[in-house]
Protein backbone atom coordinates (compact mmCIF):
# COMPACT_ATOMS: atom_id res chain seq x y z
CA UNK A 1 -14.70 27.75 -38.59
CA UNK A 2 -12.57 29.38 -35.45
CA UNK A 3 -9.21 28.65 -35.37
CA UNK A 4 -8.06 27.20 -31.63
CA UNK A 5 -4.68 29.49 -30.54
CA UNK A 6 -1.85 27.85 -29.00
CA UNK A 7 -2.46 28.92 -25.43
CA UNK A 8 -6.20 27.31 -25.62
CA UNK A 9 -3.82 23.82 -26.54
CA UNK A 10 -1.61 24.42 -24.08
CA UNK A 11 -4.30 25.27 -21.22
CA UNK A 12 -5.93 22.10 -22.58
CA UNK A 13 -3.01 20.20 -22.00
CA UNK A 14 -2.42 21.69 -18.40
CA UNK A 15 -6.02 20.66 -17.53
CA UNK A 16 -5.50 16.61 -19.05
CA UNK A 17 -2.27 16.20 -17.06
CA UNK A 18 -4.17 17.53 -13.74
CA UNK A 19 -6.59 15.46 -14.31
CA UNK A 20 -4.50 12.07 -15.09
CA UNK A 21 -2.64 13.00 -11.96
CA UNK A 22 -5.33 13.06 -9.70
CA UNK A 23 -7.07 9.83 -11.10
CA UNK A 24 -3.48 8.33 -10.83
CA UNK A 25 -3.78 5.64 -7.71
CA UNK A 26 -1.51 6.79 -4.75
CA UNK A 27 1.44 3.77 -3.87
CA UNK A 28 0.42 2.52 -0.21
CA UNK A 29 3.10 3.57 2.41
CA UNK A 30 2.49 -0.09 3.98
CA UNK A 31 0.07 -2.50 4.12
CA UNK A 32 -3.12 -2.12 5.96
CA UNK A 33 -5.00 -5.02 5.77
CA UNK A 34 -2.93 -8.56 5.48
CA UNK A 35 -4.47 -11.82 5.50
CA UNK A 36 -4.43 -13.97 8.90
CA UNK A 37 -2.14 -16.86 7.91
CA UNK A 38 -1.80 -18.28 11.62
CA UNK A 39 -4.19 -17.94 14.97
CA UNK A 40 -2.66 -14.87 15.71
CA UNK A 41 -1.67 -11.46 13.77
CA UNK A 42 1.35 -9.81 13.54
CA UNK A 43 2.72 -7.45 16.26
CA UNK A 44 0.57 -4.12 15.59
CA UNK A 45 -2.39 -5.79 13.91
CA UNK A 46 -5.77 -6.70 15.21
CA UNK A 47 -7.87 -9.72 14.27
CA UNK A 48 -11.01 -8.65 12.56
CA UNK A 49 -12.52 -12.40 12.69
CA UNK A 50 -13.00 -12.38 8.52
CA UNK A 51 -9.74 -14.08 8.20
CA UNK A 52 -7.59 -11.03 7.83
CA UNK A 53 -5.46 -8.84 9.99
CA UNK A 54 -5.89 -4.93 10.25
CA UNK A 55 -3.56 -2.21 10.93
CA UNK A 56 -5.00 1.21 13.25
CA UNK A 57 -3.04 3.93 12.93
CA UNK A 58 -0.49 4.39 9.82
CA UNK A 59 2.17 1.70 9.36
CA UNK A 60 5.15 2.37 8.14
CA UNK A 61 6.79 -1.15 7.65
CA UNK A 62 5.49 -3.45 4.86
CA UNK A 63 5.53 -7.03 5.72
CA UNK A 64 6.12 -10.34 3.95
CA UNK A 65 4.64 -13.98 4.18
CA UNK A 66 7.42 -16.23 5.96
CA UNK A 67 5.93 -18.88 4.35
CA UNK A 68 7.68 -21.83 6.77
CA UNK A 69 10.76 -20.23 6.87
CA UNK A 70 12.71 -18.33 8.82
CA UNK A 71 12.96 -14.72 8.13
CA UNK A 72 15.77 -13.48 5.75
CA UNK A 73 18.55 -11.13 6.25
CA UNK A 74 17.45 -7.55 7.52
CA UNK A 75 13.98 -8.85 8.17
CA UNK A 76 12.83 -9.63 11.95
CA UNK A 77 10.17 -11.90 12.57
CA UNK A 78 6.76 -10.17 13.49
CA UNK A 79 4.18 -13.23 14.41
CA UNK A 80 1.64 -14.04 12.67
CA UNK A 81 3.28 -15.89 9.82
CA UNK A 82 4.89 -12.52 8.64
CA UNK A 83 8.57 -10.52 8.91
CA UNK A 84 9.24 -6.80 8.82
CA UNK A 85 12.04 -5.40 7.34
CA UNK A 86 14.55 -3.80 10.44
């Protein structure tokens, strides 16, 4: 039986940690794709008539449901149902 050296464990380990880090999912900058929660979308989103609103280009604010309400502190109101964060 061959004996495995330290650097074949250690080159071993090198390659599993690449490898976890390129399976690992990627955190969204913002959201892409929100769903439509009034008639219209929010400012910088298009309607794509399957109930959902779609972002071209890359956005970099995320947005959150106003749900009713108005928007809270340090959030501006968008349309669509949604706010932004200033």
């Amino acid at each position: 039986m061959r004996s495995v050296g330290c650097s074949t464990i250690a080159l071993l380990g090198f390659v599993i940690v690449i490898a976890l880090l390129l399976l690992e999912p990627v955190p969204a900058a913002a959201q892409r794709v929100v769903p439509r929660l009034n008639e219209d979308c929010p400012i910088g989103y298009a309607d794509t008539r399957n109930g959902r609103c779609c972002s071209f280009g890359r956005r970099v604010e995320r947005l959150k449901p106003r749900q009713g309400r108005d928007c809270p502190a340090q959030w501006i109101n968008v349309g669509g149902g949604y706010c932004k964060r200033e």
